[in-house]
N, C-alpha and C. Protein backbone atom coordinates (compact mmCIF):
# COMPACT_ATOMS: atom_id res chain seq x y z
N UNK A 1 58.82 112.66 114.12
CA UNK A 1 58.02 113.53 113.28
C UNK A 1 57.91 114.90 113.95
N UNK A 2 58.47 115.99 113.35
CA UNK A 2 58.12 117.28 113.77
C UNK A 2 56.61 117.68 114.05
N UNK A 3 56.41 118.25 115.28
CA UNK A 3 55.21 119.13 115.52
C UNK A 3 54.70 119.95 114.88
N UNK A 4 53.75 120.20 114.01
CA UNK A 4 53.20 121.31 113.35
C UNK A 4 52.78 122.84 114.11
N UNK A 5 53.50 123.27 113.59
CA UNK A 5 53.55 124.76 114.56
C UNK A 5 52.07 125.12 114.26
N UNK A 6 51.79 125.00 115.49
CA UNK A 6 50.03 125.91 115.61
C UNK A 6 49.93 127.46 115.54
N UNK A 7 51.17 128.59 116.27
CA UNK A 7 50.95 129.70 116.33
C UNK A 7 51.21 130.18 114.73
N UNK A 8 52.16 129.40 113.69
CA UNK A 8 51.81 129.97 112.25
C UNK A 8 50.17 129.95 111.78
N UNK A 9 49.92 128.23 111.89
CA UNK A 9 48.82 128.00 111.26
C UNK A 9 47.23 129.31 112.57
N UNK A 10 47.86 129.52 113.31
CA UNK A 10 46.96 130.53 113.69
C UNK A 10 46.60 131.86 113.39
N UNK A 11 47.90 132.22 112.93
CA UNK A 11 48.34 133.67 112.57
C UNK A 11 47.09 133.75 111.35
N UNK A 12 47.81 132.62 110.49
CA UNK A 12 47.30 132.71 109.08
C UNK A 12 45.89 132.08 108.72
N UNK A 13 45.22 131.60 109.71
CA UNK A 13 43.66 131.56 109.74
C UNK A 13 43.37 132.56 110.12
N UNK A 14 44.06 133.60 111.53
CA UNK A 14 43.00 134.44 111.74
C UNK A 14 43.11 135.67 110.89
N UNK A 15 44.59 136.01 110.38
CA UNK A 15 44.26 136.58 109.40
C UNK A 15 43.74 137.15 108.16
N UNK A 16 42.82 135.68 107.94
CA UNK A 16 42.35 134.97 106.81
C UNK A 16 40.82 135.76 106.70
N UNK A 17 40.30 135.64 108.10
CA UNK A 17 38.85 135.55 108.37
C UNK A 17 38.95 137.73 108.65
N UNK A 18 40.13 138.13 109.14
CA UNK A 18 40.21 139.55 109.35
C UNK A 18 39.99 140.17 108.26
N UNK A 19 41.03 139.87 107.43
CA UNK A 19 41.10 140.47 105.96
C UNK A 19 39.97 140.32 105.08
N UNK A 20 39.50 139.37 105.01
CA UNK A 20 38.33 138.97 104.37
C UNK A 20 37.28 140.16 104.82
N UNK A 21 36.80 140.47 106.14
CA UNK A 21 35.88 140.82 106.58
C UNK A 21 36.42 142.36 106.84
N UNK A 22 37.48 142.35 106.90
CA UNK A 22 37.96 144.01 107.27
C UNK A 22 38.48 144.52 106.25
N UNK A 23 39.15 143.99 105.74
CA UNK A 23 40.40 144.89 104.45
C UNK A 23 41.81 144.71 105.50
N UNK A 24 42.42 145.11 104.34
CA UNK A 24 44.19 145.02 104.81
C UNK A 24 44.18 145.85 105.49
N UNK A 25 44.35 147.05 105.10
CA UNK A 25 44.52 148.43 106.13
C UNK A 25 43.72 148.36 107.22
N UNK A 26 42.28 147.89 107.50
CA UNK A 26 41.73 148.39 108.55
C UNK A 26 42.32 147.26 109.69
N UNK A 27 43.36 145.91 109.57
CA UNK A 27 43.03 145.08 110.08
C UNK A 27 44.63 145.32 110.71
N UNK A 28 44.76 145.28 111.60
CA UNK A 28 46.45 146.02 112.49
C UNK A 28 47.02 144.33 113.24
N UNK A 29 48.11 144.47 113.13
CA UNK A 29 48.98 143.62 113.69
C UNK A 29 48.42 143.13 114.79
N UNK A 30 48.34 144.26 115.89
CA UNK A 30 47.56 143.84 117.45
C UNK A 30 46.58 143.07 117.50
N UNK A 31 45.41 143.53 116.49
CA UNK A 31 44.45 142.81 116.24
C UNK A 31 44.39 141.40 115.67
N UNK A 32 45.23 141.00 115.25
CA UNK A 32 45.42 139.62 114.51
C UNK A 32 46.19 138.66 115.49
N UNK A 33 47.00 139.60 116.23
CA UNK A 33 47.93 138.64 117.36
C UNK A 33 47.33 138.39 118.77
N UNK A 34 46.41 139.50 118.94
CA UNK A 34 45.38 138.95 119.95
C UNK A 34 44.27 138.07 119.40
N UNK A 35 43.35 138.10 118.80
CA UNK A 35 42.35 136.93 117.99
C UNK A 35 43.30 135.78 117.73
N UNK A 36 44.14 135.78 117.28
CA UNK A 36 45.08 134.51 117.31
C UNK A 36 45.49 133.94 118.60
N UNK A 37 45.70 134.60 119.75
CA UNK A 37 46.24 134.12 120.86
C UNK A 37 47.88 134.16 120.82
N UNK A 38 48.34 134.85 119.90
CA UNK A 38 49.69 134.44 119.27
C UNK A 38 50.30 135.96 120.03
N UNK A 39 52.03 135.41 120.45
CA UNK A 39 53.23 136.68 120.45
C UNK A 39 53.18 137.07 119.79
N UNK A 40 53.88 138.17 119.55
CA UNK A 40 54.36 139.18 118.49
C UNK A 40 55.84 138.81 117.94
N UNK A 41 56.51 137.58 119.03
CA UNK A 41 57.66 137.25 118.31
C UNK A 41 57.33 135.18 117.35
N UNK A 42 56.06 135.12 117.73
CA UNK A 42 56.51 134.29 116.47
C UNK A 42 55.45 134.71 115.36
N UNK A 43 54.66 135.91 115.11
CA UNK A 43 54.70 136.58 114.19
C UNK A 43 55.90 137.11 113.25
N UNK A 44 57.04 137.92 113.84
CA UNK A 44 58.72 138.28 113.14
C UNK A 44 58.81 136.28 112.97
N UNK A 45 58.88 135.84 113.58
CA UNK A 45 59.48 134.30 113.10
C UNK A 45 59.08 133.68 112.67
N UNK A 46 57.77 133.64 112.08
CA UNK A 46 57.76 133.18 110.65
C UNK A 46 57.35 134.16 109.01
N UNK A 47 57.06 135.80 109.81
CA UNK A 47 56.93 136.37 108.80
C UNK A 47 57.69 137.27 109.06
N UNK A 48 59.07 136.92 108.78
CA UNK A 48 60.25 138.81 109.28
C UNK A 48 59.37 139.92 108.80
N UNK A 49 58.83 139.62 107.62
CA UNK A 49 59.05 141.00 107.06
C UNK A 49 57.15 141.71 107.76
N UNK A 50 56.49 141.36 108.49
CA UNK A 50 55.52 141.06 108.72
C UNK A 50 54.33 141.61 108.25
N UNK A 51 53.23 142.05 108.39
CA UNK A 51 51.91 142.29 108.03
C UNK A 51 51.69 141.73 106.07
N UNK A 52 52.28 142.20 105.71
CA UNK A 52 52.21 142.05 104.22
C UNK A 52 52.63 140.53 103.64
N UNK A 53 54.05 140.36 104.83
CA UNK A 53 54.33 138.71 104.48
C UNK A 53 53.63 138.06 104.85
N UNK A 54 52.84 137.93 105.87
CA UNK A 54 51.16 137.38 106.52
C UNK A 54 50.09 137.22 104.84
N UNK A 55 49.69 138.45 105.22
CA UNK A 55 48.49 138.79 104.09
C UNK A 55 49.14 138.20 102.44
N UNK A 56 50.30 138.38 102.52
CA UNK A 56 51.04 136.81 101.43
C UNK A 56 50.75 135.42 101.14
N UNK A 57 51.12 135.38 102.31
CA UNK A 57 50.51 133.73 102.87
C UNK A 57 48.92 133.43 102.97
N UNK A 58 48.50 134.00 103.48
CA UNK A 58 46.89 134.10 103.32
C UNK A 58 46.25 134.09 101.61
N UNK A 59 47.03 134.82 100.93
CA UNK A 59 46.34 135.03 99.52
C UNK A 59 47.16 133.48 99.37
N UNK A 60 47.85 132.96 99.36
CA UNK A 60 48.44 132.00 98.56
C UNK A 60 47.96 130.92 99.28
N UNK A 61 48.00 130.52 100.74
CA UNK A 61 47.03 129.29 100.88
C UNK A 61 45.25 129.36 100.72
N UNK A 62 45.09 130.27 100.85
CA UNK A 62 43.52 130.14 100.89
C UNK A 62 43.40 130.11 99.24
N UNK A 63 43.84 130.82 98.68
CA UNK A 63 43.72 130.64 97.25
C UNK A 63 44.40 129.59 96.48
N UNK A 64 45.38 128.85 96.98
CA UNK A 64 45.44 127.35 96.74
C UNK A 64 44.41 126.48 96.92
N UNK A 65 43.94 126.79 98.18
CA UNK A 65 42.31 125.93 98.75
C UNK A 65 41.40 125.61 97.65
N UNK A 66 40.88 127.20 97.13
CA UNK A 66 39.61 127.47 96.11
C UNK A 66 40.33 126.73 95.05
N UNK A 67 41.29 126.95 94.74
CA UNK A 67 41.66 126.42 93.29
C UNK A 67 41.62 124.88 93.47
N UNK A 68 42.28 124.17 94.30
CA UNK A 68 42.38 122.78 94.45
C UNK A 68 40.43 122.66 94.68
N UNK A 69 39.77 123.14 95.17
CA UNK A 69 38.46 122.19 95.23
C UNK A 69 37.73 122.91 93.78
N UNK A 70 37.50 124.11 93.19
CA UNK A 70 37.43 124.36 91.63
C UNK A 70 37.69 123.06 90.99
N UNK A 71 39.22 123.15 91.00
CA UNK A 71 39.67 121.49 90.02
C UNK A 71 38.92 120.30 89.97
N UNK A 72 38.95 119.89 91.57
CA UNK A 72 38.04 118.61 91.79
C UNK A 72 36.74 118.54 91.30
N UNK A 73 36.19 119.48 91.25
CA UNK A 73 34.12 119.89 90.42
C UNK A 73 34.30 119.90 89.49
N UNK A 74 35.53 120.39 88.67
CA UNK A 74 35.53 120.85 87.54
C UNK A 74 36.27 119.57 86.72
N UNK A 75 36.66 118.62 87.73
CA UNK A 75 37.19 117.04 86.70
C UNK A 75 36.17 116.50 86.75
N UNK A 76 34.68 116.64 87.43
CA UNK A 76 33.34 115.83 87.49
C UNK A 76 33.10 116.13 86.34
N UNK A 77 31.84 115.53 85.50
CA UNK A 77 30.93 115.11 84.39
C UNK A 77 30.09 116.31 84.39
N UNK A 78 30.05 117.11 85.58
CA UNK A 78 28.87 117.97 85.66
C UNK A 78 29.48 119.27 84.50
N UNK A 79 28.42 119.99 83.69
CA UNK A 79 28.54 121.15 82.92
C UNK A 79 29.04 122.18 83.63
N UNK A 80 30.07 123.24 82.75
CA UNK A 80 30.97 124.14 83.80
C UNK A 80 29.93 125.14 83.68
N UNK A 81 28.56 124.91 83.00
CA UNK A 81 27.27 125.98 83.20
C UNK A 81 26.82 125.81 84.65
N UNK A 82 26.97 124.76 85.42
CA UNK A 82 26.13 124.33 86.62
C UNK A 82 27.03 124.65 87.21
N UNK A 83 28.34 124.39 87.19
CA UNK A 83 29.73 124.53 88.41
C UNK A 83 30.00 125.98 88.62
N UNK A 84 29.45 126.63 87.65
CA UNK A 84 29.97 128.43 87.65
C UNK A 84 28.55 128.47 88.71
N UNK A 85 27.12 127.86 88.61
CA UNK A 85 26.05 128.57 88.91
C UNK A 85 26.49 128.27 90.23
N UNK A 86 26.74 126.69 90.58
CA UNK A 86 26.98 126.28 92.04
C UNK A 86 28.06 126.99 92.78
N UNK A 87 28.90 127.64 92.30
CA UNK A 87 30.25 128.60 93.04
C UNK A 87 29.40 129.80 93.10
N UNK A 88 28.59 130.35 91.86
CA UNK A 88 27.72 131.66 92.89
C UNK A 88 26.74 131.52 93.76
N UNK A 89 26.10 130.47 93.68
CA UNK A 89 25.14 129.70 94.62
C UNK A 89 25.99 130.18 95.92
N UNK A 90 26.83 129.66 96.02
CA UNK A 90 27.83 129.56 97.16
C UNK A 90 28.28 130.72 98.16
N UNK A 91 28.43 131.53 97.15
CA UNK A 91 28.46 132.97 97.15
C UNK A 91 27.89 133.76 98.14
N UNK A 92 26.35 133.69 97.61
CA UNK A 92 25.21 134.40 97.74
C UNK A 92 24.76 133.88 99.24
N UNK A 93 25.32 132.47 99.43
CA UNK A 93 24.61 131.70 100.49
C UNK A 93 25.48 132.61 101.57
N UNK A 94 26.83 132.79 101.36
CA UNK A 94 27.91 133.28 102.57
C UNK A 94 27.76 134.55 102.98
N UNK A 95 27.12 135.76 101.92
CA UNK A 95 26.91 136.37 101.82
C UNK A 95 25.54 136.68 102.92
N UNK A 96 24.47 135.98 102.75
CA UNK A 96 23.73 136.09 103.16
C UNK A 96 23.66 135.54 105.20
N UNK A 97 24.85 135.02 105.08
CA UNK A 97 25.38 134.58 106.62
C UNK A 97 25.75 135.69 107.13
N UNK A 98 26.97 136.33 106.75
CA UNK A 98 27.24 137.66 106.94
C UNK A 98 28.07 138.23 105.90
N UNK A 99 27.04 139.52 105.58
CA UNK A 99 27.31 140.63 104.87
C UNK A 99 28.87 140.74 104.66
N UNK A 100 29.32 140.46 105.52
CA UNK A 100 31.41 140.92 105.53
C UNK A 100 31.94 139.84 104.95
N UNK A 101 31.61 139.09 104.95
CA UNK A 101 32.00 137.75 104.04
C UNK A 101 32.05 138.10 102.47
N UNK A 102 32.82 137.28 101.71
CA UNK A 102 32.82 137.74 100.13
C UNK A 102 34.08 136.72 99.75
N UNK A 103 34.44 137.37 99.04
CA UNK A 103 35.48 136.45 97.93
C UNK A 103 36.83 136.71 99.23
N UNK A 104 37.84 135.83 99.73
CA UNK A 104 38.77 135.95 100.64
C UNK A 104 40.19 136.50 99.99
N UNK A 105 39.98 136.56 99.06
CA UNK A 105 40.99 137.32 98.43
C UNK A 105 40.87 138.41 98.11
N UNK A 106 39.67 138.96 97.29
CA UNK A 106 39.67 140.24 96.69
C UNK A 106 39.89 141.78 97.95
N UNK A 107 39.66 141.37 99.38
CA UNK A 107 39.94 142.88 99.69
C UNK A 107 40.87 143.26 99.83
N UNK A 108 42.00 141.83 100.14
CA UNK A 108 43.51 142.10 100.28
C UNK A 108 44.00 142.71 99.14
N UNK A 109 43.77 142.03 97.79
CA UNK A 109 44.22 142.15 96.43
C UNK A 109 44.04 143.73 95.77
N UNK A 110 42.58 144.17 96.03
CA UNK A 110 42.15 145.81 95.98
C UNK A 110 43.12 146.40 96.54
N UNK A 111 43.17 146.13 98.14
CA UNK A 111 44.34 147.09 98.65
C UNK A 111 45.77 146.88 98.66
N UNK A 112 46.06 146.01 97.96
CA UNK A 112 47.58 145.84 97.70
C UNK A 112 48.02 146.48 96.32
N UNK A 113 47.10 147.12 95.78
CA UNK A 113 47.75 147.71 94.23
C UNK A 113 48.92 149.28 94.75
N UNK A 114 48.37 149.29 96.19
CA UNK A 114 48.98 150.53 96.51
C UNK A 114 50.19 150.37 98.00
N UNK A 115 49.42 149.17 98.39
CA UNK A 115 50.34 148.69 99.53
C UNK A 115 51.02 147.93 99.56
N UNK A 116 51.45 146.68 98.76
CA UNK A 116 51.95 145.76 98.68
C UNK A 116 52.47 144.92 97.57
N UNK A 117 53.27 145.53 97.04
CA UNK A 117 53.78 144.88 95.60
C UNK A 117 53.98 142.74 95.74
N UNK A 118 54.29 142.72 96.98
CA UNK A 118 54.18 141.18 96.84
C UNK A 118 53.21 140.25 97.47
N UNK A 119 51.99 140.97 98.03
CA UNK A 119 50.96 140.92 98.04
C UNK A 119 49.81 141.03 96.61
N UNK A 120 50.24 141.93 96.01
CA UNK A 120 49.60 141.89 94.42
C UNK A 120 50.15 141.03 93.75
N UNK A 121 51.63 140.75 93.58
CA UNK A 121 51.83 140.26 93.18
C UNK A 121 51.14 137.98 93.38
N UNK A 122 51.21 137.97 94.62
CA UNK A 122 50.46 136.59 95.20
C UNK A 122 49.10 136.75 94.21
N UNK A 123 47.92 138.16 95.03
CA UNK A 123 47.01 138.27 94.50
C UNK A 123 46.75 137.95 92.90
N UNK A 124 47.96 138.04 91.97
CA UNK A 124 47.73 138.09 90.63
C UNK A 124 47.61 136.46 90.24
N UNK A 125 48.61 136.10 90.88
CA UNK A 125 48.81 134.49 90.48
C UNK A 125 47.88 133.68 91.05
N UNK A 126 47.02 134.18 92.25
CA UNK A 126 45.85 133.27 92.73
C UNK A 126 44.56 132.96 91.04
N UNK A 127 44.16 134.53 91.10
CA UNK A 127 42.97 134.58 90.48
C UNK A 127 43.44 133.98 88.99
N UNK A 128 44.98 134.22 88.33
CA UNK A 128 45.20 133.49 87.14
C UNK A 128 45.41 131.99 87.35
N UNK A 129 45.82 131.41 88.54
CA UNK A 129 45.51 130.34 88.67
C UNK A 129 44.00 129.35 88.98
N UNK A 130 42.92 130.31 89.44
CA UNK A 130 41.51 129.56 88.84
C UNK A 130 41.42 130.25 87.47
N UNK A 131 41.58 131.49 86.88
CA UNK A 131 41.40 130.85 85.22
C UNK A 131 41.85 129.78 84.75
N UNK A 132 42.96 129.40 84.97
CA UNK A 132 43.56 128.52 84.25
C UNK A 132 42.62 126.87 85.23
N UNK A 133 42.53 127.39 86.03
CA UNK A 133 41.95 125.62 86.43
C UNK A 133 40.48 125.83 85.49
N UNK A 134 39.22 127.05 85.22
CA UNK A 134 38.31 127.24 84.29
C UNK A 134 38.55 126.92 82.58
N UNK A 135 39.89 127.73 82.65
CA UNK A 135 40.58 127.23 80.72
C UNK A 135 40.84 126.13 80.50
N UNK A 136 41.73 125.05 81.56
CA UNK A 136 41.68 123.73 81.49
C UNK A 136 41.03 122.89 80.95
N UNK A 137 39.29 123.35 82.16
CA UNK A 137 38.39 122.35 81.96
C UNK A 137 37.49 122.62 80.32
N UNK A 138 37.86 123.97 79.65
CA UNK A 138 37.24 124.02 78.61
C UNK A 138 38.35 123.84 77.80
N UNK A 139 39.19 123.33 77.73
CA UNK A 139 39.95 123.11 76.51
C UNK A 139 39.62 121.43 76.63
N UNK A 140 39.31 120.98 77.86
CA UNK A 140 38.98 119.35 77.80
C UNK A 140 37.83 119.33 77.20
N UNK A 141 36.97 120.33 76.92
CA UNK A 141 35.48 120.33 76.49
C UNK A 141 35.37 120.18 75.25
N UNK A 142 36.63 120.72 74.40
CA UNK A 142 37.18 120.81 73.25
C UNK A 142 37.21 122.52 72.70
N UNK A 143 37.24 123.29 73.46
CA UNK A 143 37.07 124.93 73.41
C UNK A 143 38.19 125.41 72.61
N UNK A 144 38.83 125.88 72.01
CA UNK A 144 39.73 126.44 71.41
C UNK A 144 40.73 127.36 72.50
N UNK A 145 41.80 127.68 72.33
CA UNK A 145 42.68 127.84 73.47
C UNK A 145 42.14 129.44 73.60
N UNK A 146 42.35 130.04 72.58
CA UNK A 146 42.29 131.53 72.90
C UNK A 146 40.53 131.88 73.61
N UNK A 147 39.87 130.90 73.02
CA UNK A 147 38.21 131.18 73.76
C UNK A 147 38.02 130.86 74.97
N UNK A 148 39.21 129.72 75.18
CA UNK A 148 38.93 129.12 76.35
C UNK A 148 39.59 130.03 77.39
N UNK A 149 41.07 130.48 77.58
CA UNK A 149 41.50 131.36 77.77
C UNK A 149 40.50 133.06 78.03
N UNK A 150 39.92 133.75 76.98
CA UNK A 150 38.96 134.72 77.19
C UNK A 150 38.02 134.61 77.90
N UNK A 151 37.51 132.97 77.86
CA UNK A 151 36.11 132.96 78.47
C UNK A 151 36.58 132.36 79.99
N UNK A 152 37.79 131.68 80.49
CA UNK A 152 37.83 131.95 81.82
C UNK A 152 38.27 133.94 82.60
N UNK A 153 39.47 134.03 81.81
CA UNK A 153 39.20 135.35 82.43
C UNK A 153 37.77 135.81 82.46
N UNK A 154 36.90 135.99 81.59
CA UNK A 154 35.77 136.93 81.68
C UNK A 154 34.74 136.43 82.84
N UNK A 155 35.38 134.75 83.00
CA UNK A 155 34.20 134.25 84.54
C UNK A 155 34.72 134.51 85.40
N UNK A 156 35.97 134.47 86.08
CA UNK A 156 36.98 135.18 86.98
C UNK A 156 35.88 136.75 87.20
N UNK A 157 36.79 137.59 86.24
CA UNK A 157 36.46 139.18 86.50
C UNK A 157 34.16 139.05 86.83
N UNK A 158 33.73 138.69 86.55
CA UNK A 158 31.91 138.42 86.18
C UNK A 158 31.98 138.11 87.32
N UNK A 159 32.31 136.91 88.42
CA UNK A 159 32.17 136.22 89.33
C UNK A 159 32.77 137.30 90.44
N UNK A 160 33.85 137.82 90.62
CA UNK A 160 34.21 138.34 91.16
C UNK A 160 34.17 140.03 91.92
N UNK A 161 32.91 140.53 90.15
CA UNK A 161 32.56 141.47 90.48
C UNK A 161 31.34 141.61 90.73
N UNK A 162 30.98 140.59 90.77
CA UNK A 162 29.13 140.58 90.91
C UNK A 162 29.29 140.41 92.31
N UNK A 163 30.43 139.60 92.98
CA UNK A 163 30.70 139.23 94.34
C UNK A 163 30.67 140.72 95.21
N UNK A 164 32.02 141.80 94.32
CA UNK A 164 31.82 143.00 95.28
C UNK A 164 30.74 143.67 95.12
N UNK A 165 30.14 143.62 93.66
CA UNK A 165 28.75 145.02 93.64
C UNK A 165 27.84 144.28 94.83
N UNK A 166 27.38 142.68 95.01
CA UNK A 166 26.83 142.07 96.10
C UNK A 166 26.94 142.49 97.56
N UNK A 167 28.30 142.19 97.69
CA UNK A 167 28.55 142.49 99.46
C UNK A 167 28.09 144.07 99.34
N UNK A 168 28.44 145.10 98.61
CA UNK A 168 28.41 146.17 98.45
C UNK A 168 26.82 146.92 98.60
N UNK A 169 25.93 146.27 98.12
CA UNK A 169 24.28 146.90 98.28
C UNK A 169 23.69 145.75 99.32
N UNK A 170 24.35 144.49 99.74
CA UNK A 170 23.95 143.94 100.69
C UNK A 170 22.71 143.26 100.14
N UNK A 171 23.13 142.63 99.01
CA UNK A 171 21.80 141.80 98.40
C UNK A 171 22.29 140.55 97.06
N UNK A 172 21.91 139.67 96.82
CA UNK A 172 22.75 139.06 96.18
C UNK A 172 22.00 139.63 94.45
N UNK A 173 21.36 140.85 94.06
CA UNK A 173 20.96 140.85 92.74
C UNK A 173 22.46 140.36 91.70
N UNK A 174 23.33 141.49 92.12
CA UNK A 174 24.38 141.12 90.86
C UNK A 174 25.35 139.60 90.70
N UNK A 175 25.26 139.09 91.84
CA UNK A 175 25.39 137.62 91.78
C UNK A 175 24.28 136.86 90.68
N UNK A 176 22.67 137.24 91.06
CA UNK A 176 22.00 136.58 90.31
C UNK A 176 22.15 136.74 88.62
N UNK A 177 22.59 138.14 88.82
CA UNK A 177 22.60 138.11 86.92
C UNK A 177 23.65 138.12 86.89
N UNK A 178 24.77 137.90 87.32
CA UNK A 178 26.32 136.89 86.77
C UNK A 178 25.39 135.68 86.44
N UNK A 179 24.80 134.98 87.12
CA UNK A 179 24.76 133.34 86.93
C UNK A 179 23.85 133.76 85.45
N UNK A 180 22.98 134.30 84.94
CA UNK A 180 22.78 134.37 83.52
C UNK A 180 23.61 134.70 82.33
N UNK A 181 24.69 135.70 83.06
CA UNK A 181 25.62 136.22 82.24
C UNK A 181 26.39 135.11 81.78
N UNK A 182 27.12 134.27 83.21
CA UNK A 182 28.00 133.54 83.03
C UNK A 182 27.37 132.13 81.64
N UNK A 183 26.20 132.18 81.63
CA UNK A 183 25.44 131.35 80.48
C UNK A 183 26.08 131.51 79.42
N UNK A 184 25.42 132.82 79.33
CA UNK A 184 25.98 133.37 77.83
C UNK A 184 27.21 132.97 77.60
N UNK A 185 28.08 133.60 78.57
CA UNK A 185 29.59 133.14 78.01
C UNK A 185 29.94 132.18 77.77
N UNK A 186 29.07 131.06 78.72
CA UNK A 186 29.39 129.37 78.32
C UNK A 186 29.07 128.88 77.27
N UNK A 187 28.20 129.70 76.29
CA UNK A 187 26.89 129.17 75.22
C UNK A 187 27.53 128.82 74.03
N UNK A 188 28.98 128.90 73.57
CA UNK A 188 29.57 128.56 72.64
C UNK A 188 29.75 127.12 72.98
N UNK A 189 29.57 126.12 72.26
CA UNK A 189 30.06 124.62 72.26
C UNK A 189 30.80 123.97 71.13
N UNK A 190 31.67 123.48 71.60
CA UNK A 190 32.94 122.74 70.96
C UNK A 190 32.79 121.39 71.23
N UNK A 191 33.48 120.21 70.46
CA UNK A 191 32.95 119.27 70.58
C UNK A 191 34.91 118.85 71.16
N UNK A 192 34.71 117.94 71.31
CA UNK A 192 36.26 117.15 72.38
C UNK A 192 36.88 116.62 70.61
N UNK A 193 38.10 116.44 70.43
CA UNK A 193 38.65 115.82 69.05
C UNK A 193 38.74 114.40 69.60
């Protein structure tokens, strides 16, 4: 059985926790390869093309993560009114640990519209992949495709921006009125065929 290379899986945790808390730009190669403990040559060897092919990998496993445990709450019995409140719950709690904390994708994703075409590009397919794990669970609800469809994007973008106006004044108000907002949007009911 092959050894699981630790200096990847290091790279790409500590890059994980940098980006999150710093942004792409502010967060430099040096800095990620020292906090990692890692060379600079098995950085080129597993990401030739490096910094951006990193911050790649980071949007696509960590945002595999959220989506795979989303799914799992969201195949429970519980209302996707309580599962939206319990993911900002969640939020607000990390938030309140430290301020630099927030959604682990969105600072990379902001700054890749200008830096990183395959970095945005990752970024795009993360966040459409929890709509679609949100549209799923309301088309099982019996939601109609195009509502179900509208009304996950609109919890995506709601959730996500209540997340930055949050980290942003350093208080969880706009988290709290997403979780009313996100009501509303849920308040249409469809019955299962």
């Amino acid at each position: 059985m092959p050894r699981p290379d630790r200096s990847r899986s290091a790279l790409v945790d500590t890059a994980a926790v940098l980006f999150r808390r710093q942004g792409y730009a502010a967060t430099g190669v040096n800095q990620i390869l020292e906090d990692a403990g890692v060379k600079a040559g098995s950085l080129y060897h597993h990401f030739p093309d490096g910094k951006q092919q990193l911050a790649a990998a980071v949007v696509e496993r960590v945002g595999s993560d959220i989506e795979r445990r989303l799914r799992e709450v969201l195949a429970t019995e519980l209302p996707v009114t309580d599962i939206v409140d319990g993911w900002i719950d969640l939020m607000a709690a990390g938030l309140a640990d430290d301020q630099r904390d927030g959604c682990p994708i969105e600072p990379i994703a902001t700054e890749s519209v200008n830096a990183s075409a395959e970095v945005r590009t990752a970024s795009a397919a993360v966040f459409d992949s929890w709509r679609r794990a949100i549209t799923d669970r309301l088309r099982a609800d019996g939601w109609p495709q195009a509502d179900a469809d509208r009304t996950g994007l609109a919890l995506i973008a709601l959730v996500e921006g209540a997340l930055l106006l949050s980290r942003i004044a350093g208080d969880s108000a706009a988290l709290d009125a997403a979780k009313t907002a996100a009501r509303t949007l849920l308040a249409p009911t469809y019955t299962a065929r």
